[in-house]
C-alpha atoms as a PDB file:
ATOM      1  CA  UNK A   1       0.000   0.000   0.000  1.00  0.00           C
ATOM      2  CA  UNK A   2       0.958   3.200  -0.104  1.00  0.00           C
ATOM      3  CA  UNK A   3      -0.804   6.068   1.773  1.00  0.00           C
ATOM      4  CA  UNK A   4      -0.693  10.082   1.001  1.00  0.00           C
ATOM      5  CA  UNK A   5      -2.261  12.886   2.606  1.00  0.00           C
ATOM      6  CA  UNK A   6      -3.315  16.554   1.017  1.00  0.00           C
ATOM      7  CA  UNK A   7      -3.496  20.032   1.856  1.00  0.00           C
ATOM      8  CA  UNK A   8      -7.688  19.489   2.052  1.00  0.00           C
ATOM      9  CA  UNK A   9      -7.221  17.403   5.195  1.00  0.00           C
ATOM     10  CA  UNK A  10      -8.149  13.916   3.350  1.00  0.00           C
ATOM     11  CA  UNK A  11      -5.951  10.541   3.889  1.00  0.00           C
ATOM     12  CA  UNK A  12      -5.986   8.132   1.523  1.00  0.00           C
ATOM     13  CA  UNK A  13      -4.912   4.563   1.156  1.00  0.00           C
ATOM     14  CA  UNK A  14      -4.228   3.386  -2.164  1.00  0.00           C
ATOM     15  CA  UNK A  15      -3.466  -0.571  -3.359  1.00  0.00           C
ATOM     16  CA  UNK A  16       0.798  -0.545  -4.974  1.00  0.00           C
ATOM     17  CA  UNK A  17      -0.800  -3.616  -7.173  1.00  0.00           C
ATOM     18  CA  UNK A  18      -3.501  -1.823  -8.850  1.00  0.00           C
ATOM     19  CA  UNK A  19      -1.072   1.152  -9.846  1.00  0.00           C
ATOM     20  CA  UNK A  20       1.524  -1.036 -11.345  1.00  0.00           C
ATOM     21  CA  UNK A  21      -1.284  -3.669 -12.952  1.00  0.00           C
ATOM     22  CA  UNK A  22      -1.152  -0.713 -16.052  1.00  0.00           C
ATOM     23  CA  UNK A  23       2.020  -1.999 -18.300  1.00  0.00           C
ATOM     24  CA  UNK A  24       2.081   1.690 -19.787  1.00  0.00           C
ATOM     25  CA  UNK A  25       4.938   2.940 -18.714  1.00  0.00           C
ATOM     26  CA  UNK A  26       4.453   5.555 -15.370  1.00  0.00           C
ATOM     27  CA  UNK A  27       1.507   6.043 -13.318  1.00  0.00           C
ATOM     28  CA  UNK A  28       0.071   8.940 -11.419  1.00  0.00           C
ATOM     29  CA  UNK A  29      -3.146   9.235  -9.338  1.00  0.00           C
ATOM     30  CA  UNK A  30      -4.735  13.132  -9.130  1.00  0.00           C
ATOM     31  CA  UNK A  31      -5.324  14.366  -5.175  1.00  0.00           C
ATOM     32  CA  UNK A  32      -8.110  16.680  -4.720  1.00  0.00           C
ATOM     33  CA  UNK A  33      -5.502  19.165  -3.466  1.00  0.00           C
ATOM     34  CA  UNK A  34      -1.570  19.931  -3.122  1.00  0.00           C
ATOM     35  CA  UNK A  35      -0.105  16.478  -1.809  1.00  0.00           C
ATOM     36  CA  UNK A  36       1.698  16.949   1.579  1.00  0.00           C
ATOM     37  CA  UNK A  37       3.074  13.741   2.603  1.00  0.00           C
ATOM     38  CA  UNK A  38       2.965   9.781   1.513  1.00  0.00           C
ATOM     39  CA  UNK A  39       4.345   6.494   3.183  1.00  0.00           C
ATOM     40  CA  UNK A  40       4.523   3.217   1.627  1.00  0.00           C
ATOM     41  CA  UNK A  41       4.440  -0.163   3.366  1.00  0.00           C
ATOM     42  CA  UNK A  42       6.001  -3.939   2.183  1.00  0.00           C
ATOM     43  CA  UNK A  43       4.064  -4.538  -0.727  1.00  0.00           C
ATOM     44  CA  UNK A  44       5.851  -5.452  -4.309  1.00  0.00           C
ATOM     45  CA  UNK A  45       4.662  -5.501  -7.858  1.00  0.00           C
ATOM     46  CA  UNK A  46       6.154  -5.759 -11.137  1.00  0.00           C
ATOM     47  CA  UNK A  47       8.622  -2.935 -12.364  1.00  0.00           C
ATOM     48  CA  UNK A  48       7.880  -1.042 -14.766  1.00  0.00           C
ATOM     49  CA  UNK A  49       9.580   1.570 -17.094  1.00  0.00           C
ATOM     50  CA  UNK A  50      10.006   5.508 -16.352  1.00  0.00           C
ATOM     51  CA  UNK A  51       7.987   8.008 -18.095  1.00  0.00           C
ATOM     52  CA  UNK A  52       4.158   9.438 -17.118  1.00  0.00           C
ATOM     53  CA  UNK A  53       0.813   8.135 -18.218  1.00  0.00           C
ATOM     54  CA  UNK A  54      -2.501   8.131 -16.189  1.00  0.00           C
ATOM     55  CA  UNK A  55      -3.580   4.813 -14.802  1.00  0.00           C
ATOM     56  CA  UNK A  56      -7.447   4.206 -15.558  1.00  0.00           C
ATOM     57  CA  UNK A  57      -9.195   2.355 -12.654  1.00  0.00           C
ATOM     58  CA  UNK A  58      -8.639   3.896  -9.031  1.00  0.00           C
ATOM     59  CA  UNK A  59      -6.253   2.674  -6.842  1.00  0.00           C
ATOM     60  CA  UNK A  60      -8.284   4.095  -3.823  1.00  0.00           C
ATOM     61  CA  UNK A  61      -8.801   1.656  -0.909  1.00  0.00           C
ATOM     62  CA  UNK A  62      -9.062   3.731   1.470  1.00  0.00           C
ATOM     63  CA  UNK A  63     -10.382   7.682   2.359  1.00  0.00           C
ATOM     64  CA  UNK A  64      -9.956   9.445   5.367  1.00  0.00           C
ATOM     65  CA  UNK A  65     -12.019  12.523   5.979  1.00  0.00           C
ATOM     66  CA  UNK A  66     -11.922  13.654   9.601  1.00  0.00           C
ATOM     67  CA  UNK A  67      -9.101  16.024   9.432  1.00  0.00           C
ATOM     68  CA  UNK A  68      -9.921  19.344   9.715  1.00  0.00           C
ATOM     69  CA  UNK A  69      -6.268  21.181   7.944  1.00  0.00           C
ATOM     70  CA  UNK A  70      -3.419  19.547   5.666  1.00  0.00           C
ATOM     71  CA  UNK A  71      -2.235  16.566   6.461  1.00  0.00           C
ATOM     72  CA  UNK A  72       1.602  16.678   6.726  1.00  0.00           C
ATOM     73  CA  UNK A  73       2.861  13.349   7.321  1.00  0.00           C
ATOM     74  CA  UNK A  74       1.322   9.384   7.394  1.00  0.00           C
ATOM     75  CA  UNK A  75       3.171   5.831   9.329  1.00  0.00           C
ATOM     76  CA  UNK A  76       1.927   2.690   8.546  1.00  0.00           C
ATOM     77  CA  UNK A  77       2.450   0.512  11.722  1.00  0.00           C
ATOM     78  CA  UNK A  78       4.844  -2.127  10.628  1.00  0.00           C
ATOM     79  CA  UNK A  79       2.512  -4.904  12.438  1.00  0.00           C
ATOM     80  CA  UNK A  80      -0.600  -4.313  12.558  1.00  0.00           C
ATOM     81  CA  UNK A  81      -3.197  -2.971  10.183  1.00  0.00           C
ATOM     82  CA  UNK A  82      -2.876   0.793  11.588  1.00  0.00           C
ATOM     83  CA  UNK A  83      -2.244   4.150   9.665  1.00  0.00           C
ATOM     84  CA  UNK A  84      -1.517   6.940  11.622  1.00  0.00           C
ATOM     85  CA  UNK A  85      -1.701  10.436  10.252  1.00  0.00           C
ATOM     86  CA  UNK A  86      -0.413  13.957  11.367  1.00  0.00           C
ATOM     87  CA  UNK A  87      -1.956  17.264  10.404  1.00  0.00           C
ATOM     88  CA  UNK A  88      -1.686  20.836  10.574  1.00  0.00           C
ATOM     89  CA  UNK A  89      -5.165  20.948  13.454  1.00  0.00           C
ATOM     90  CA  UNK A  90      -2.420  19.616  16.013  1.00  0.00           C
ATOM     91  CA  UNK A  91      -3.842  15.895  16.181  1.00  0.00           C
ATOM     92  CA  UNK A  92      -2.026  12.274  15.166  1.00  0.00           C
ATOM     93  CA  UNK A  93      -5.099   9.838  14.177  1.00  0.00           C
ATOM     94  CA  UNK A  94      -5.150   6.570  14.156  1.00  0.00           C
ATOM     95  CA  UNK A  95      -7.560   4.322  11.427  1.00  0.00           C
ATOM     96  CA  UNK A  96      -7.482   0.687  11.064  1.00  0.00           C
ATOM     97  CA  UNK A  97      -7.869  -0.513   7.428  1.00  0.00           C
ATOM     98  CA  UNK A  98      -8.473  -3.547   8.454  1.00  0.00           C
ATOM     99  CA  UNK A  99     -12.241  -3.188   7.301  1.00  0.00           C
ATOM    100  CA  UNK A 100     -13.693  -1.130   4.336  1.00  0.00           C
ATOM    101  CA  UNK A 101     -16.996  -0.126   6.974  1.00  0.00           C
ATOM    102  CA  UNK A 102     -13.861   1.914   9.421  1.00  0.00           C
ATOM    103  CA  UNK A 103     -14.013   5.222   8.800  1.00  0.00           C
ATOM    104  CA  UNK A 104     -13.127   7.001  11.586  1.00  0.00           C
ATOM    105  CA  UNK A 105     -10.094   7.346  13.684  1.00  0.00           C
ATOM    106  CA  UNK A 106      -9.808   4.355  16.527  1.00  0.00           C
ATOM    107  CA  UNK A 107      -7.485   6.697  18.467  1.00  0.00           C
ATOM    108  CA  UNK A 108      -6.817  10.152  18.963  1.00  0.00           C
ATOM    109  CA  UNK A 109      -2.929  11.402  20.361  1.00  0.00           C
ATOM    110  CA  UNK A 110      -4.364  15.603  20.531  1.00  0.00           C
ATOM    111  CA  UNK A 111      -1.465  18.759  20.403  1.00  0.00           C
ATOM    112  CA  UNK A 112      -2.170  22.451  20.548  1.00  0.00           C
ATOM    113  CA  UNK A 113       0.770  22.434  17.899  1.00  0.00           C
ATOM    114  CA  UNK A 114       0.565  21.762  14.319  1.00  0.00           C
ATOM    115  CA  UNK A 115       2.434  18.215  13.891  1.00  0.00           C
ATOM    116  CA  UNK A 116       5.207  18.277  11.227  1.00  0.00           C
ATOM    117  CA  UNK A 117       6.331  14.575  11.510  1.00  0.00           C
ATOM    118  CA  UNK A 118       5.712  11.189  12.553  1.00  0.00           C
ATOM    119  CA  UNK A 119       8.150   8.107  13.381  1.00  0.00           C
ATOM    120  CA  UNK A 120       6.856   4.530  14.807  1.00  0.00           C
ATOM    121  CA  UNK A 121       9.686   2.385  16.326  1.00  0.00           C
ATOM    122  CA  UNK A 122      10.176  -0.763  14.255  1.00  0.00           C
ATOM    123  CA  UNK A 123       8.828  -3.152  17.180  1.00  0.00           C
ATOM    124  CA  UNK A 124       5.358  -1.008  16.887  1.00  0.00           C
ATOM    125  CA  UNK A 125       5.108  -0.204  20.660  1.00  0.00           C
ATOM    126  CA  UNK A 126       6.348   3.820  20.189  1.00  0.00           C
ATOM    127  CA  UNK A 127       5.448   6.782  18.313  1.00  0.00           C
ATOM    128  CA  UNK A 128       7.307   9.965  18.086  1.00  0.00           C
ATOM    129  CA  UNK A 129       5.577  13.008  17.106  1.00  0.00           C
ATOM    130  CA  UNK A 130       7.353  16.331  15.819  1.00  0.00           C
ATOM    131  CA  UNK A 131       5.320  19.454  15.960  1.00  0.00           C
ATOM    132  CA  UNK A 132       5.787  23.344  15.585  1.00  0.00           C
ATOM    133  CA  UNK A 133       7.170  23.360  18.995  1.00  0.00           C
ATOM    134  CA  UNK A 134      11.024  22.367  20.137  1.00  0.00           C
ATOM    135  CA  UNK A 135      10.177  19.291  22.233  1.00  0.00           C
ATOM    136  CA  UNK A 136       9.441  16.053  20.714  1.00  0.00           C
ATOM    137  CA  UNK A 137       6.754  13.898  21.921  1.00  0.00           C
ATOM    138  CA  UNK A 138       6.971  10.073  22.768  1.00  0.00           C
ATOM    139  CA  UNK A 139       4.111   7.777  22.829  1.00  0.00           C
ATOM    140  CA  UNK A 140       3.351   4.649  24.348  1.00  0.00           C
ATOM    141  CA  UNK A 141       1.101   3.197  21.440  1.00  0.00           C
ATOM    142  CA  UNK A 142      -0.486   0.584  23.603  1.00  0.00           C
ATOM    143  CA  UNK A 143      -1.672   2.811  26.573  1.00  0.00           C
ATOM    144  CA  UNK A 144      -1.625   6.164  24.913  1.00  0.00           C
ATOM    145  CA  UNK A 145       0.274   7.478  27.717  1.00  0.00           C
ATOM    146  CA  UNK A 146       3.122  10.697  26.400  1.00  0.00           C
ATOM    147  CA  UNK A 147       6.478  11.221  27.508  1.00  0.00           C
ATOM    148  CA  UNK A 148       8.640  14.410  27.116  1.00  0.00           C
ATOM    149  CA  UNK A 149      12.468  15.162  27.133  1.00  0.00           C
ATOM    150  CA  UNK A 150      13.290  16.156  30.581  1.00  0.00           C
ATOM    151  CA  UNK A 151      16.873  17.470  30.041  1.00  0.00           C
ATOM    152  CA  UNK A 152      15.283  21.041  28.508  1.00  0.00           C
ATOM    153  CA  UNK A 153      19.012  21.312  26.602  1.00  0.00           C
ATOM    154  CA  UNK A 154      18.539  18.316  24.498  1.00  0.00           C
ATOM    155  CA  UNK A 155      15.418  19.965  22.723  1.00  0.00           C
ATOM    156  CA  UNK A 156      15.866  21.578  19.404  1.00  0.00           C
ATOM    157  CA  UNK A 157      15.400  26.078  19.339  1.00  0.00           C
ATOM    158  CA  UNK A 158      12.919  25.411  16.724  1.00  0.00           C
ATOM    159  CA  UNK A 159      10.481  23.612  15.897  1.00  0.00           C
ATOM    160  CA  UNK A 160      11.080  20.108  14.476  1.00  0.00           C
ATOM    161  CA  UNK A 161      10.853  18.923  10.465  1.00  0.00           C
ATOM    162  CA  UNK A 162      11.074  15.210  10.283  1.00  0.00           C
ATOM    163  CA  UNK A 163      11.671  12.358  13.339  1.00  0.00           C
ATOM    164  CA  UNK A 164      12.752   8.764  12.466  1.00  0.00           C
ATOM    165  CA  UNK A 165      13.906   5.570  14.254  1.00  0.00           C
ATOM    166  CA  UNK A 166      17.021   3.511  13.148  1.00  0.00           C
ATOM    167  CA  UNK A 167      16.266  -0.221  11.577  1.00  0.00           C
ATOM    168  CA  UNK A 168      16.781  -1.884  15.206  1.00  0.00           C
ATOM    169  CA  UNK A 169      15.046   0.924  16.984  1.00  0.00           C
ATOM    170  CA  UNK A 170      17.839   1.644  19.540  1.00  0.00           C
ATOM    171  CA  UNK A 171      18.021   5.367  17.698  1.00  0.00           C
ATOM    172  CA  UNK A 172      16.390   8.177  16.843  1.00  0.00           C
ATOM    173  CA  UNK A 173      17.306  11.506  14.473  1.00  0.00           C
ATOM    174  CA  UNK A 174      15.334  14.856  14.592  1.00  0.00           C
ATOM    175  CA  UNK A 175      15.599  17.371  11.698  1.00  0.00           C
ATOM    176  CA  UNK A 176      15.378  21.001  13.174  1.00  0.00           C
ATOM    177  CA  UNK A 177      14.352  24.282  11.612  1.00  0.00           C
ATOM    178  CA  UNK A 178      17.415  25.318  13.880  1.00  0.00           C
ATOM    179  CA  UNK A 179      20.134  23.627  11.161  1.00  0.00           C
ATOM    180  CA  UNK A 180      20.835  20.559  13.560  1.00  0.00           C
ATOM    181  CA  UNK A 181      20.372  16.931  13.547  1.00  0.00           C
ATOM    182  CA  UNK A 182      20.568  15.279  17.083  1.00  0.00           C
ATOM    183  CA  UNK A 183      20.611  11.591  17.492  1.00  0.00           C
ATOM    184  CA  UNK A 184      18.528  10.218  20.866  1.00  0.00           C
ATOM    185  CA  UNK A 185      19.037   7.164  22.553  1.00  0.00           C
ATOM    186  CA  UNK A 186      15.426   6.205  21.906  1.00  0.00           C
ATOM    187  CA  UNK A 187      15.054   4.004  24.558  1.00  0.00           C
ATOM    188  CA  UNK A 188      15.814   6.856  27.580  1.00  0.00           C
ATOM    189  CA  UNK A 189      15.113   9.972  25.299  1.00  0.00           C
ATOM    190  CA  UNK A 190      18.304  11.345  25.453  1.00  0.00           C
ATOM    191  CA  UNK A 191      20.571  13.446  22.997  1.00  0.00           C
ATOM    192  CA  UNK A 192      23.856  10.556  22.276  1.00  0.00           C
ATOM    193  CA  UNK A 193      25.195  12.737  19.363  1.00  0.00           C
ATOM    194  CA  UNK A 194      24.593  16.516  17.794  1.00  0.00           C
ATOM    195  CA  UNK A 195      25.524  17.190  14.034  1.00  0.00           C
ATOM    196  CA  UNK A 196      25.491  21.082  14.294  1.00  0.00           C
ATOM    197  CA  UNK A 197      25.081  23.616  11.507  1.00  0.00           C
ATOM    198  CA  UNK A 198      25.182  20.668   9.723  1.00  0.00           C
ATOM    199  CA  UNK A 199      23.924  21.898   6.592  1.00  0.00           C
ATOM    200  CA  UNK A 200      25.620  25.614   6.826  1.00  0.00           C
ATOM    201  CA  UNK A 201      22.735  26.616   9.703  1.00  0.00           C
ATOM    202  CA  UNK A 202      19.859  26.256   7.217  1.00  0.00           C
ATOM    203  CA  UNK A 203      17.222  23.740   8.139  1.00  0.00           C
ATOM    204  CA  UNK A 204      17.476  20.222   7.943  1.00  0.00           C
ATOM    205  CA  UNK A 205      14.617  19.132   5.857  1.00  0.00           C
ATOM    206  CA  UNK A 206      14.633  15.445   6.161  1.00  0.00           C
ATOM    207  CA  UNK A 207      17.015  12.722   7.681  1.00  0.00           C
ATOM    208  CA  UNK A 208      16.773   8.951   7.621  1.00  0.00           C
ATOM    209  CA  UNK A 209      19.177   5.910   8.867  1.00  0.00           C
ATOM    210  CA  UNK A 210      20.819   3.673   6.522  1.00  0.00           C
ATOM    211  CA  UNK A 211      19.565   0.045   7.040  1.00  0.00           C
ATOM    212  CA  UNK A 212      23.387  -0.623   8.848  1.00  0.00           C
ATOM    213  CA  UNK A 213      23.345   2.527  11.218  1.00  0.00           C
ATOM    214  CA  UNK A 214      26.745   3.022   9.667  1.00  0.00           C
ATOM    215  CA  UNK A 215      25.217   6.168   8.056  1.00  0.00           C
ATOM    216  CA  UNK A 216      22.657   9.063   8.156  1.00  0.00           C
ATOM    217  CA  UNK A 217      21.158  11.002   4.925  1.00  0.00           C
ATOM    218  CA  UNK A 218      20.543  14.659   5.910  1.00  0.00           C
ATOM    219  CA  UNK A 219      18.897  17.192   3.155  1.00  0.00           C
ATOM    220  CA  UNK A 220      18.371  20.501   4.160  1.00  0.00           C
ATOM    221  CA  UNK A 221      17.245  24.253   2.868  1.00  0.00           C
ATOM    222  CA  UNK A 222      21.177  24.869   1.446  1.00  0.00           C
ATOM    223  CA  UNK A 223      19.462  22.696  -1.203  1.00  0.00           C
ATOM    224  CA  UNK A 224      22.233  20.129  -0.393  1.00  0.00           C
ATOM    225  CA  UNK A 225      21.738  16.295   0.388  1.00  0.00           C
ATOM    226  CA  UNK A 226      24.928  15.043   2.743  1.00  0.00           C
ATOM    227  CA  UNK A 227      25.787  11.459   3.655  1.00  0.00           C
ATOM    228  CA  UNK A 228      27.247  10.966   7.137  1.00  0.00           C
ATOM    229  CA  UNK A 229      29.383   8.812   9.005  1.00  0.00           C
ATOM    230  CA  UNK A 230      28.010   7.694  12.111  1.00  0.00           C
ATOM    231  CA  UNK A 231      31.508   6.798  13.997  1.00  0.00           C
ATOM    232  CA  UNK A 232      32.949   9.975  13.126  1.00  0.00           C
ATOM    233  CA  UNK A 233      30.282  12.091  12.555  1.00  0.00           C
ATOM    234  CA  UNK A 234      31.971  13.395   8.738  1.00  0.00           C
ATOM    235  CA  UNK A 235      30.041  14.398   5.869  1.00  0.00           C
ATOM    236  CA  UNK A 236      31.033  11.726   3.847  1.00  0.00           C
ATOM    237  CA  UNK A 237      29.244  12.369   0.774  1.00  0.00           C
ATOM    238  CA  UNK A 238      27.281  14.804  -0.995  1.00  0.00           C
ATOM    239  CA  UNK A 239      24.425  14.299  -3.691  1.00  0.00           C
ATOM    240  CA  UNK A 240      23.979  17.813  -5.145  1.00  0.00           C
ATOM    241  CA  UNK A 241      22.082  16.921  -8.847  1.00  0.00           C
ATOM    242  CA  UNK A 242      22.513  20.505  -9.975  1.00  0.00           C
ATOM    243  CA  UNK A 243      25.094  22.413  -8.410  1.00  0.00           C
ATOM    244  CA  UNK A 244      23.351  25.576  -8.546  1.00  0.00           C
ATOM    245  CA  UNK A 245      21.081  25.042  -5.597  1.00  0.00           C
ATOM    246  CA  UNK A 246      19.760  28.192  -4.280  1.00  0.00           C
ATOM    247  CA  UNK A 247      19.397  28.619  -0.246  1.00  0.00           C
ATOM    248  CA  UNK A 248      16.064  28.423   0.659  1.00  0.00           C
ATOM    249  CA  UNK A 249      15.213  25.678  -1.806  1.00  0.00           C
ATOM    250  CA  UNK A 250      13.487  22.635   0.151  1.00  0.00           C
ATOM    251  CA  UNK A 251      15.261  19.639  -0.965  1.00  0.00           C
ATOM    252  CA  UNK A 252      14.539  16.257   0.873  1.00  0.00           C
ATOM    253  CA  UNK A 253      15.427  12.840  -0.319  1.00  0.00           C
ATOM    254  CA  UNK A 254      15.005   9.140   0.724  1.00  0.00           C
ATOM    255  CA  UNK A 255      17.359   5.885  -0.137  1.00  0.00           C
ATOM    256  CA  UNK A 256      15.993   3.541  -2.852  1.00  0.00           C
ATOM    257  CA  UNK A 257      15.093   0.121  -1.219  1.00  0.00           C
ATOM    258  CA  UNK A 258      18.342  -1.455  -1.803  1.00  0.00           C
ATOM    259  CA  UNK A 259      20.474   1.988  -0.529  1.00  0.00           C
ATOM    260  CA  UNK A 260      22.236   1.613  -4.141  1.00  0.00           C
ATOM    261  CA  UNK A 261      20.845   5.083  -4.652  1.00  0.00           C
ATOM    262  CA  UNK A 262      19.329   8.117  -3.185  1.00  0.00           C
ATOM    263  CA  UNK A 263      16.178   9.674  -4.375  1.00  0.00           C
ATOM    264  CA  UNK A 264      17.046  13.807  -4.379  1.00  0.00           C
ATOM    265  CA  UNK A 265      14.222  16.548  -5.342  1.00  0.00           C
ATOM    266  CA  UNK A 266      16.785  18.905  -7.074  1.00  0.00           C
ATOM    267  CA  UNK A 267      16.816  22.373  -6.601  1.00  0.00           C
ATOM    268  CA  UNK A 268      14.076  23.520  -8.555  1.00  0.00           C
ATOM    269  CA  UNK A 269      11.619  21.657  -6.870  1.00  0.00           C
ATOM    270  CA  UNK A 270       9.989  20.159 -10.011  1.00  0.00           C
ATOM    271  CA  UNK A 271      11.690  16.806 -10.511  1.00  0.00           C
ATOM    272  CA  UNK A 272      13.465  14.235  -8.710  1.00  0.00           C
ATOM    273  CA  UNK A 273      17.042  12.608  -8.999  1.00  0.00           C
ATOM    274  CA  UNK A 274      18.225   9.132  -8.551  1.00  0.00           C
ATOM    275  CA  UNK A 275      21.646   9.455  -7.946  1.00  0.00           C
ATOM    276  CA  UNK A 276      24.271   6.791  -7.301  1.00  0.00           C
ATOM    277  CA  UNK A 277      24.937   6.405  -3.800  1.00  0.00           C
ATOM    278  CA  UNK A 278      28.947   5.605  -4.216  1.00  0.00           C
ATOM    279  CA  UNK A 279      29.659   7.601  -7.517  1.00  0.00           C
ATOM    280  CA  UNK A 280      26.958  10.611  -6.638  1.00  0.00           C
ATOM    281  CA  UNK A 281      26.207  10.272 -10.451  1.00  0.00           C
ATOM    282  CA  UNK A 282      22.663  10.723 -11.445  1.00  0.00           C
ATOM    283  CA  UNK A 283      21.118   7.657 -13.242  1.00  0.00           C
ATOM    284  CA  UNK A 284      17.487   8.497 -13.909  1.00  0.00           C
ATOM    285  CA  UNK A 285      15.586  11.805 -13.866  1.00  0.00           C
ATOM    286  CA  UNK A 286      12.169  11.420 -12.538  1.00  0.00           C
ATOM    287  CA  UNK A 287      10.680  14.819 -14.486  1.00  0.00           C
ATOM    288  CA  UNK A 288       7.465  15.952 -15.752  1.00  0.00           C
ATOM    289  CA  UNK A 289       5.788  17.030 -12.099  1.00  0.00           C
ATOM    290  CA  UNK A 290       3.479  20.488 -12.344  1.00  0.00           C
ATOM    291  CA  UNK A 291       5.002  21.867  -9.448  1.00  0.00           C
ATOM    292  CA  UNK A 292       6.721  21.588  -6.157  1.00  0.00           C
ATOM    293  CA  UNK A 293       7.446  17.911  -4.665  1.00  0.00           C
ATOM    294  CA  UNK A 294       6.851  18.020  -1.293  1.00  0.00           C
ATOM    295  CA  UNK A 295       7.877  14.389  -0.446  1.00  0.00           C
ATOM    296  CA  UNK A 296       9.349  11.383  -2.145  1.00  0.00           C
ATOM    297  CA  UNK A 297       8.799   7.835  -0.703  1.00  0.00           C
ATOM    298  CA  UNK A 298      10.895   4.941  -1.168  1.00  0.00           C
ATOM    299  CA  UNK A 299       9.235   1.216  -1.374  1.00  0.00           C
ATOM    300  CA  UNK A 300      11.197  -0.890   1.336  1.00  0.00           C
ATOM    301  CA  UNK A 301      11.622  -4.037  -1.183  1.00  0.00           C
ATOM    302  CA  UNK A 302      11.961  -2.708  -4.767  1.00  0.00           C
ATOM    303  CA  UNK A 303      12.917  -0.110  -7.169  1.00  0.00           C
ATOM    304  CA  UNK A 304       9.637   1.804  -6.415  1.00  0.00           C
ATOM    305  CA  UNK A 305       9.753   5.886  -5.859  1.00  0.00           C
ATOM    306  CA  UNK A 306       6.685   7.655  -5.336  1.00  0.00           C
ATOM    307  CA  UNK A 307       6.331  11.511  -5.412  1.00  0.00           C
ATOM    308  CA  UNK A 308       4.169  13.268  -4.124  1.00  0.00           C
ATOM    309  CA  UNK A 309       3.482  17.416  -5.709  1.00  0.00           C
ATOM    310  CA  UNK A 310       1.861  20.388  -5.115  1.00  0.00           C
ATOM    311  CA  UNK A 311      -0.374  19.918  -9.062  1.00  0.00           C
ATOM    312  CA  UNK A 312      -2.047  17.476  -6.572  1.00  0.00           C
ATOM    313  CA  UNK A 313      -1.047  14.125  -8.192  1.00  0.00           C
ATOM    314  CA  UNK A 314       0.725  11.667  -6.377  1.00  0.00           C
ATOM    315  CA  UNK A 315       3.064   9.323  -9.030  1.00  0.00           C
ATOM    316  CA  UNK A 316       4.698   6.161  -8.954  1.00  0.00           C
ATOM    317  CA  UNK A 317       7.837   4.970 -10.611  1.00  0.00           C
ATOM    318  CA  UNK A 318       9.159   1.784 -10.950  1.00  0.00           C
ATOM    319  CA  UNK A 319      12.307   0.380 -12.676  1.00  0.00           C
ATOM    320  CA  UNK A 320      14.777  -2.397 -11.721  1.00  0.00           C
ATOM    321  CA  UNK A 321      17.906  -0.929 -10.315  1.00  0.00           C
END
């Protein structure tokens, strides 16, 4: 599956199968609305070739109507049949898609601050919420109960873009609007490591582990995508597609399922790069979008990159790698 969410408040859940079952050669599905945020689960499918053409019966499993503002990020729990969405109104639903007749949220985890991002520890017992304040906020899923960072100097200055766990769970990274990544022992909620200024004192954007914990991808609003090496703490590598990123541009980027590549919005904003993790070469230009991608998703178990833009379609590309 793969799930997106728009600037209308709507979460949908659409079936990976029925968008590849079209041979043609790339599919996208129209929103209602600018697309905010996607998240795709386990599910494979053929490959298919790169290049745009409309896929004819709807994908749509799934629709979500109780938010109230944009949804900015989804989670599918990795165990159980659970989507959990965060929006601009300050709440983190939960809906079970277990059953076509559930429509509305089977839990509730209320904020007076817009959220911003989501992460769900790989065992499926925590969530981590980011919002438009400085302090993350840590949920037992199975009794709803929240924990905060007591040390008040481990929280970001600013408000927080993007939250993720590492493969085992024993990690966390936060992506600040204040330019720094900090790493949290995610079982105590503690700061273990700060990358500072790590992307010239813009703000980080997005930030994910690599499937070893040997590394961390950082993008940020330098328009810059930076590998880094989690001993030492080096930027190891840089994807920069077109050199002439502006500051200010919001890049963000994901690792193909495989981590032979990196999936870069380049600094326009209009198209997406798959660049070679080792060589930083691009290999495939994912173009033809109508406007600004605001999040690219990365299937866990096959070339599979979906986009998702603000001309309100949500695409899906597929290749072998």
């Amino acid at each position: 599956y793969i799930a997106t969410g728009s600037a209308d408040g709507r979460a949908r859940i659409l079936q990976t199968q029925k968008l590849r079952q079209s041979l043609q050669r790339s599919l996208f599905f129209t929103e209602p609305g600018s697309v905010s945020g996607a998240t795709a689960d386990g599910a494979a499918g053929p490959a298919l070739p790169l290049a745009p053409v409309v896929e004819d019966s709807s994908p749509v499993v799934r629709t979500y109507l109780e938010h109230s503002q944009a949804v900015n990020d989804l989670m599918f729990h990795p165990a159980r049949p659970l989507l959990f969405t965060g929006c601009r109104d300050g709440h983190v639903r939960v809906f079970s898609y277990s059953s076509p007749d559930t429509r509305k949220a089977v839990h509730t985890y209320p904020d007076t601050y817009a959220v911003r991002g989501l992460g769900i520890h790989p065992g499926g017992r925590m969530l981590v919420v980011a919002t438009d304040d400085a302090v993350l906020r840590l949920y037992d899923i199975g009794t709803g109960k929240c924990f905060c960072v007591t040390n008040a100097a481990d929280n970001h200055a600013a408000p927080v873009n993007q939250v993720t766990f590492s493969m085992e769970g024993r990690m966390m990274a936060s992506a600040g609007m204040d330019g720094v990544v900090k790493l949290w022992d995610a079982l105590h909620g503690k700061v273990i490591g700060v990358l500072p200024a790590c992307h010239g004192g813009a703000e980080v954007t997005s930030v994910q582990f690599s499937k070893s914990n040997k590394y961390l991808l950082s993008s940020g609003k330098d328009g810059q995508t930076r590998l880094w090496d989690m001993a030492s703490s080096r930027n190891v590598k840089s994807y920069n597609p077109n050199l002439s990123a502006k500051p200010g541009t919001r890049v963000v980027s994901t690792f193909t399922h495989n981590e032979q590549g990196v999936a870069v919005v380049d600094d326009s904003g209009n198209s997406v790069n798959i660049v070679d993790s080792v060589s930083a070469g691009v290999t495939q230009k994912l173009g033809g979008h109508g406007g600004m991608v605001r999040c690219v998703c990365a299937s866990p178990v096959d070339f599979a990159v979906a986009t998702c833009c603000d001309d309100g379609k949500l695409r899906l590309w597929a290749q072998p790698f």
